[in-house]
C-alpha atoms as a PDB file:
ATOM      1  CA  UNK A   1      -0.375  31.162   0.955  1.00  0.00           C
ATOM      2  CA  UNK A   2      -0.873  28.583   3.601  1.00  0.00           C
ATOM      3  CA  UNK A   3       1.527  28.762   7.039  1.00  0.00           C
ATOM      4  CA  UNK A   4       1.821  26.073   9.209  1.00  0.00           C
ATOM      5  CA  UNK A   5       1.232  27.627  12.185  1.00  0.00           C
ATOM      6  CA  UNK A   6      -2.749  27.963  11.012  1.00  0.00           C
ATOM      7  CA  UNK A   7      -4.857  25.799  13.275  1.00  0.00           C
ATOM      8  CA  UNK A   8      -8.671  26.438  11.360  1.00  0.00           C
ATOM      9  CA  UNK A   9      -9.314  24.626   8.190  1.00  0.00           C
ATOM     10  CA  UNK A  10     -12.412  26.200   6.172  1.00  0.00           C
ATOM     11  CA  UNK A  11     -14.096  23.378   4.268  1.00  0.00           C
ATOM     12  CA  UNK A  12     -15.780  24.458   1.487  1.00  0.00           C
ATOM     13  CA  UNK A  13     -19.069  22.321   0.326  1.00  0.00           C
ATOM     14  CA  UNK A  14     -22.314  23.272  -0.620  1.00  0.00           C
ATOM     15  CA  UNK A  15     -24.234  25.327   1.738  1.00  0.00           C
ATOM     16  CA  UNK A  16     -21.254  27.550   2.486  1.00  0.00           C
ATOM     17  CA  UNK A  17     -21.260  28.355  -1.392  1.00  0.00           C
ATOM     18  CA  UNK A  18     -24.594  30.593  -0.795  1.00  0.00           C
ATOM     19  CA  UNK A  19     -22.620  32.941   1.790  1.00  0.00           C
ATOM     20  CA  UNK A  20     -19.199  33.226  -0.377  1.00  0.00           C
ATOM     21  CA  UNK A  21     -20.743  36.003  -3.151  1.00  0.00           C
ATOM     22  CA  UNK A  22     -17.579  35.202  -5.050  1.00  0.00           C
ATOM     23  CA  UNK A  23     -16.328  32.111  -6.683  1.00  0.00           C
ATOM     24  CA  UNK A  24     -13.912  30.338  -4.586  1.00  0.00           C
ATOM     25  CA  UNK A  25     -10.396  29.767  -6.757  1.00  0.00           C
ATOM     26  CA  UNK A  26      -7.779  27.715  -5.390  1.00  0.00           C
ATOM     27  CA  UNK A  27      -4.320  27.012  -7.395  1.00  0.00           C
ATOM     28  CA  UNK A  28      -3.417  23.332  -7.625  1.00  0.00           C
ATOM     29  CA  UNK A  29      -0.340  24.188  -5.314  1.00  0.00           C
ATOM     30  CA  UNK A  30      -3.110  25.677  -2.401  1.00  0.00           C
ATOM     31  CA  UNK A  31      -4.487  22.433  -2.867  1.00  0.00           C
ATOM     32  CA  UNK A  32      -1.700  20.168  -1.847  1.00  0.00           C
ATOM     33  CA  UNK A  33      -0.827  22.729   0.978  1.00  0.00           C
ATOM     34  CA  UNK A  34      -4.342  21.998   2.057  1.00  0.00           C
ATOM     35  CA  UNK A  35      -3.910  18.349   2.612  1.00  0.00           C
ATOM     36  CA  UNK A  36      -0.369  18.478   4.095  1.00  0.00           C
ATOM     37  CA  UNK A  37      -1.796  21.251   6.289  1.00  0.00           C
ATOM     38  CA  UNK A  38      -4.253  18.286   7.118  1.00  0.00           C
ATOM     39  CA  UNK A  39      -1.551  15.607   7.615  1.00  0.00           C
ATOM     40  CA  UNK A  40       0.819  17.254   9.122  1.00  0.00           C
ATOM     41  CA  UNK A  41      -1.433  19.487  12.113  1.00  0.00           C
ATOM     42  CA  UNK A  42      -4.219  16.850  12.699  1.00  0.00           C
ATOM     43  CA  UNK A  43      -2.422  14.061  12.210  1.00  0.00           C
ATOM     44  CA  UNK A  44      -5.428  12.483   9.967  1.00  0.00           C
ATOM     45  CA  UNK A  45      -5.616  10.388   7.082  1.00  0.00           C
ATOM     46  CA  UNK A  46      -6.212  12.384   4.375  1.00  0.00           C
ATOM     47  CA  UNK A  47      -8.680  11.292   1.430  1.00  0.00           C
ATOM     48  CA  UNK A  48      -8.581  13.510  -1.889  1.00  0.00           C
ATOM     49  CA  UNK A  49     -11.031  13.241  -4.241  1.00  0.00           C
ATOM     50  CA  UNK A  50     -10.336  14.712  -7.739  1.00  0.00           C
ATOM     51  CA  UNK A  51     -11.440  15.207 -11.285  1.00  0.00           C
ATOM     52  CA  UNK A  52      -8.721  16.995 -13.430  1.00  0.00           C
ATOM     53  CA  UNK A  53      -5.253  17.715 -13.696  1.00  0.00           C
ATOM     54  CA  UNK A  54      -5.686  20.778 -11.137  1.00  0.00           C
ATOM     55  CA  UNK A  55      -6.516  17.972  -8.609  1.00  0.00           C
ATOM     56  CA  UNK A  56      -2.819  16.111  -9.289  1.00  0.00           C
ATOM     57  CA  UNK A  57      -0.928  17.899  -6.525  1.00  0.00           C
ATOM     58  CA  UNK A  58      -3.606  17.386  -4.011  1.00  0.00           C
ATOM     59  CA  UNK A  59      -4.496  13.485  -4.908  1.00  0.00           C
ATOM     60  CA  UNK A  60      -0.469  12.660  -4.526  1.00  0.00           C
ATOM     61  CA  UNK A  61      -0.252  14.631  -1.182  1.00  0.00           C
ATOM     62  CA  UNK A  62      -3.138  12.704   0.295  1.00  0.00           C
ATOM     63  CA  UNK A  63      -2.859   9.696   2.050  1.00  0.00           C
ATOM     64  CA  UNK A  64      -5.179   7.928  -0.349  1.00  0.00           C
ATOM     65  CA  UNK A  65      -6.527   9.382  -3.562  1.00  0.00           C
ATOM     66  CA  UNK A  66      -9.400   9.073  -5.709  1.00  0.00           C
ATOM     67  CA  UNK A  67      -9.954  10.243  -9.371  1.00  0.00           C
ATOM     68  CA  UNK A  68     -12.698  10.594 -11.133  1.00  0.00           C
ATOM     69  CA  UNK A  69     -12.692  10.181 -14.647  1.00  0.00           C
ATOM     70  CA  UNK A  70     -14.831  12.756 -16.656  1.00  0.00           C
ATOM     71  CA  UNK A  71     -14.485  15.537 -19.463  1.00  0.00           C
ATOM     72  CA  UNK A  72     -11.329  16.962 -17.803  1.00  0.00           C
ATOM     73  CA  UNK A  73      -9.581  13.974 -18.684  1.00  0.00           C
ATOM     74  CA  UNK A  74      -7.740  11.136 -17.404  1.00  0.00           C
ATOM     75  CA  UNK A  75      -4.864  12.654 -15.466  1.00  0.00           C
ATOM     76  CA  UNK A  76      -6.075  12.442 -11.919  1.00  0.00           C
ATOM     77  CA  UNK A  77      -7.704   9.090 -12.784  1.00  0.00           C
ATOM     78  CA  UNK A  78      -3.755   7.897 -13.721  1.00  0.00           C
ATOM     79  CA  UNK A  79      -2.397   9.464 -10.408  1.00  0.00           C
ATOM     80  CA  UNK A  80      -4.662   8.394  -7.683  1.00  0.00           C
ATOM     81  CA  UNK A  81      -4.928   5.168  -5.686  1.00  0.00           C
ATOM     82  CA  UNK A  82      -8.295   4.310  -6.910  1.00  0.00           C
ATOM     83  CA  UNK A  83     -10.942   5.555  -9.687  1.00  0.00           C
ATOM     84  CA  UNK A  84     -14.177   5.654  -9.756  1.00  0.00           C
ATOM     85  CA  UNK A  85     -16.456   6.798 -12.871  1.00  0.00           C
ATOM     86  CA  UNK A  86     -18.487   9.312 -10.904  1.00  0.00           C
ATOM     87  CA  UNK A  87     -18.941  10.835  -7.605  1.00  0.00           C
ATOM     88  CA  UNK A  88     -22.134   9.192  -6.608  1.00  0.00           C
ATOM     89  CA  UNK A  89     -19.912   5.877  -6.679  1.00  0.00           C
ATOM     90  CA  UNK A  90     -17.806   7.511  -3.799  1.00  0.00           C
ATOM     91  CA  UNK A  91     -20.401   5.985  -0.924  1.00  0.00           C
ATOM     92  CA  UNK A  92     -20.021   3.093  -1.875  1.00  0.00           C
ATOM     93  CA  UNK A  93     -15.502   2.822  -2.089  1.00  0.00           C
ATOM     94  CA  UNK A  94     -15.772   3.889   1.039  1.00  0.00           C
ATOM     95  CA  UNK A  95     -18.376   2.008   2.818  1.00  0.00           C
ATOM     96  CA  UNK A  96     -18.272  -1.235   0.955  1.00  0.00           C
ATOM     97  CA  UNK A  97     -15.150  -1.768  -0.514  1.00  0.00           C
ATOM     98  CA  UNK A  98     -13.772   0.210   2.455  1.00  0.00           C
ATOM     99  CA  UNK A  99     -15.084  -2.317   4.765  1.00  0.00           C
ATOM    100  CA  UNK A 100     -14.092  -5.258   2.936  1.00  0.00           C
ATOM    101  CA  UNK A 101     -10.796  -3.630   3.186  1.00  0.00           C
ATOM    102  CA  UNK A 102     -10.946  -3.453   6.491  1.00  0.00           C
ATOM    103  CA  UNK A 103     -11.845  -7.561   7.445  1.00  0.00           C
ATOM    104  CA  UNK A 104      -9.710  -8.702   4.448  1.00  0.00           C
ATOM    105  CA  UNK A 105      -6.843  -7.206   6.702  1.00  0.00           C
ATOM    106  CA  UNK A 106      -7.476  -8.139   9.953  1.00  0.00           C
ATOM    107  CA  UNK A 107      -8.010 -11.961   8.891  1.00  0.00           C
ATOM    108  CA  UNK A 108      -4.440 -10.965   7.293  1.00  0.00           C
ATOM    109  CA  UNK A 109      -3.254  -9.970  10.934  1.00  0.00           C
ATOM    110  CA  UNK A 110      -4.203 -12.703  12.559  1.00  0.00           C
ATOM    111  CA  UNK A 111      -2.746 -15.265   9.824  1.00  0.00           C
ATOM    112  CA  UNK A 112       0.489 -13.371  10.259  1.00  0.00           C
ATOM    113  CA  UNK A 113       0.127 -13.847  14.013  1.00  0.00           C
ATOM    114  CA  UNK A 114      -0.739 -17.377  13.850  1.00  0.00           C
ATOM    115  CA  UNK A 115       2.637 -18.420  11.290  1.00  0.00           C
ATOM    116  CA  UNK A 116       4.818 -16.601  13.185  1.00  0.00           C
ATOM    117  CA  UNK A 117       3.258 -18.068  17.009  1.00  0.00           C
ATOM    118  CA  UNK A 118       3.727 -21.864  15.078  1.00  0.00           C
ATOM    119  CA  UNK A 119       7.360 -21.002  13.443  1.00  0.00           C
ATOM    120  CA  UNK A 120       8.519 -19.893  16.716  1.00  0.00           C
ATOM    121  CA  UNK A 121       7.280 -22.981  19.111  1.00  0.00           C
ATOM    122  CA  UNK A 122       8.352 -24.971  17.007  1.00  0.00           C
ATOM    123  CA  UNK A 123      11.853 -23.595  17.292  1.00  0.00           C
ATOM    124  CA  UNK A 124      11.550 -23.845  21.048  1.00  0.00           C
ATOM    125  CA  UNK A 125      10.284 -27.022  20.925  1.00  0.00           C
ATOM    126  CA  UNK A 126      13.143 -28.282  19.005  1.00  0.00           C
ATOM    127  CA  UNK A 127      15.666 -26.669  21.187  1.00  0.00           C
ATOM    128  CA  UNK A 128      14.203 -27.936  24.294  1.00  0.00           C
ATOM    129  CA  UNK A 129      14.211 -31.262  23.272  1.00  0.00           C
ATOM    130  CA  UNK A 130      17.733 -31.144  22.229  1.00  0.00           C
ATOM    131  CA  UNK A 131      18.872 -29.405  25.653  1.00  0.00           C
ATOM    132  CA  UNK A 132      19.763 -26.050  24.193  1.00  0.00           C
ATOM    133  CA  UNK A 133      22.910 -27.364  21.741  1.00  0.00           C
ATOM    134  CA  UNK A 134      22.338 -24.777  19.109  1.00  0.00           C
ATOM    135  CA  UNK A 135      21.946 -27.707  16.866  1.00  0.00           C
ATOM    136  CA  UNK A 136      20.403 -26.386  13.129  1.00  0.00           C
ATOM    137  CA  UNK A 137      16.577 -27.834  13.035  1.00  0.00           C
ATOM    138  CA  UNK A 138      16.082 -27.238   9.700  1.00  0.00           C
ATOM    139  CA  UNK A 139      19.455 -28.174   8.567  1.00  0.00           C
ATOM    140  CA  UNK A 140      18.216 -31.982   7.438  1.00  0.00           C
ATOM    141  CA  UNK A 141      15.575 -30.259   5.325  1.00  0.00           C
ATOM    142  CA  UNK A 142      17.491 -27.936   3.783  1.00  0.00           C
ATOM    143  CA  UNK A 143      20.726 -30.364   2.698  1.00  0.00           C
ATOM    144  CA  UNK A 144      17.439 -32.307   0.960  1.00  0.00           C
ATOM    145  CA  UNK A 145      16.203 -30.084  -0.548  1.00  0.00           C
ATOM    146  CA  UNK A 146      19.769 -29.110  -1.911  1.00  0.00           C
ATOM    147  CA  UNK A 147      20.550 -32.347  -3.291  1.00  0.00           C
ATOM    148  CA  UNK A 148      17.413 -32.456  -5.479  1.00  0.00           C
ATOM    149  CA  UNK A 149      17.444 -29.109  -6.989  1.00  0.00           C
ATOM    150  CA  UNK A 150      21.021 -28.818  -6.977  1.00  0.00           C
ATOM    151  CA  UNK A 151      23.440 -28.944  -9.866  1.00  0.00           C
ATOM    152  CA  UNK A 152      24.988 -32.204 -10.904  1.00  0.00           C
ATOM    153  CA  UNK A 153      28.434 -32.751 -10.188  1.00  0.00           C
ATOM    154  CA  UNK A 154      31.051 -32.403 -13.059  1.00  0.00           C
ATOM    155  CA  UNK A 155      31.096 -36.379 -13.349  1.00  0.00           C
ATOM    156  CA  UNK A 156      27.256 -36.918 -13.318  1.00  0.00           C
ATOM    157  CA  UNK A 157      26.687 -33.834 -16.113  1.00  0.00           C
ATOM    158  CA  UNK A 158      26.507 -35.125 -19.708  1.00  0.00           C
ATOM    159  CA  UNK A 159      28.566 -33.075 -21.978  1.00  0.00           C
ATOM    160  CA  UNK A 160      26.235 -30.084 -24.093  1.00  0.00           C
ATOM    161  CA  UNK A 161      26.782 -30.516 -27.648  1.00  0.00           C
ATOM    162  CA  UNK A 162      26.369 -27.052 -28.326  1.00  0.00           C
ATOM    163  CA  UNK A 163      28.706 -25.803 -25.217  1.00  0.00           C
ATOM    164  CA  UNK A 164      31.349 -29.052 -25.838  1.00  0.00           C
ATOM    165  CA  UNK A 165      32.915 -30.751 -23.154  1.00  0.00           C
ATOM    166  CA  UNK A 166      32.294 -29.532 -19.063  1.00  0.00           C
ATOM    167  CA  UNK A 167      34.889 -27.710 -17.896  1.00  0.00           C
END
């Protein structure tokens, strides 16, 4: 059983395999006690990467998950954030796609930046212009837009002949 107050995570890959003489077995629950262990004392993002249905708990606890599909069957491919077909493919998710990721956001950020810098000047613009008053800049647009998409009025609207007469 994991407790929080551990501060050493062993990592387990493949040259520490020839010094355990027994097979390493962790429970699916030791798994996802493993990543929040992660998350919650290193306050990193977390990647999982699993194959089967032992790898659920950990994939969902992660920050981002990846499943591999394989013989043990779809069920971490249909809970993770992203699948790949093998583990080779891993490289390149994270160093491609990840930075791809990575620019398609920050032109993102500065978009966002940019709308908000325009819709904002032009508010103070407006109200400098018009000393201050509190008058409604967008109120002409708005009643225009109103009055085309609108409903009719009860004396424009042609009576339905399958509802009868407007009420």
């Amino acid at each position: 059983m994991l407790k929080d107050s551990m501060d050493a995570i062993f990592i387990v890959d493949g040259h520490t395999k020839e010094d355990v003489s027994e097979e390493l077995r962790v429970t699916p629950l030791q798994k996802a006690q493993v990543v929040d262990l992660v998350k919650k004392c290193r306050k990193a993002i977390t990647l999982a990467v699993g194959d089967g249905s032992n790898d659920i708990g950990m994939i969902k606890n992660a920050h981002i998950g990846v499943g591999i599909s394989g013989q043990e069957g779809r069920q971490a491919v249909l809970n993770s954030d992203y699948s790949i077909a093998q583990f080779r493919y891993l490289q390149r998710l994270l160093l491609v796609h990840g930075r791809w990721s990575y620019f398609r956001m920050c032109k993102f950020l500065c978009y966002f930046f940019y709308k908000n810098i325009a819709f904002t000047l032009v508010h103070f613009w407006f109200g400098f212009f018009c000393g201050f008053s509190a008058q409604d800049n967008f109120g002409v647009l708005q009643a225009g837009i109103g009055k085309r998409h609108g409903r009719a009025g009860a004396k424009t609207e042609k009576p339905s002949p399958l509802l009868g007469k407007p009420v």
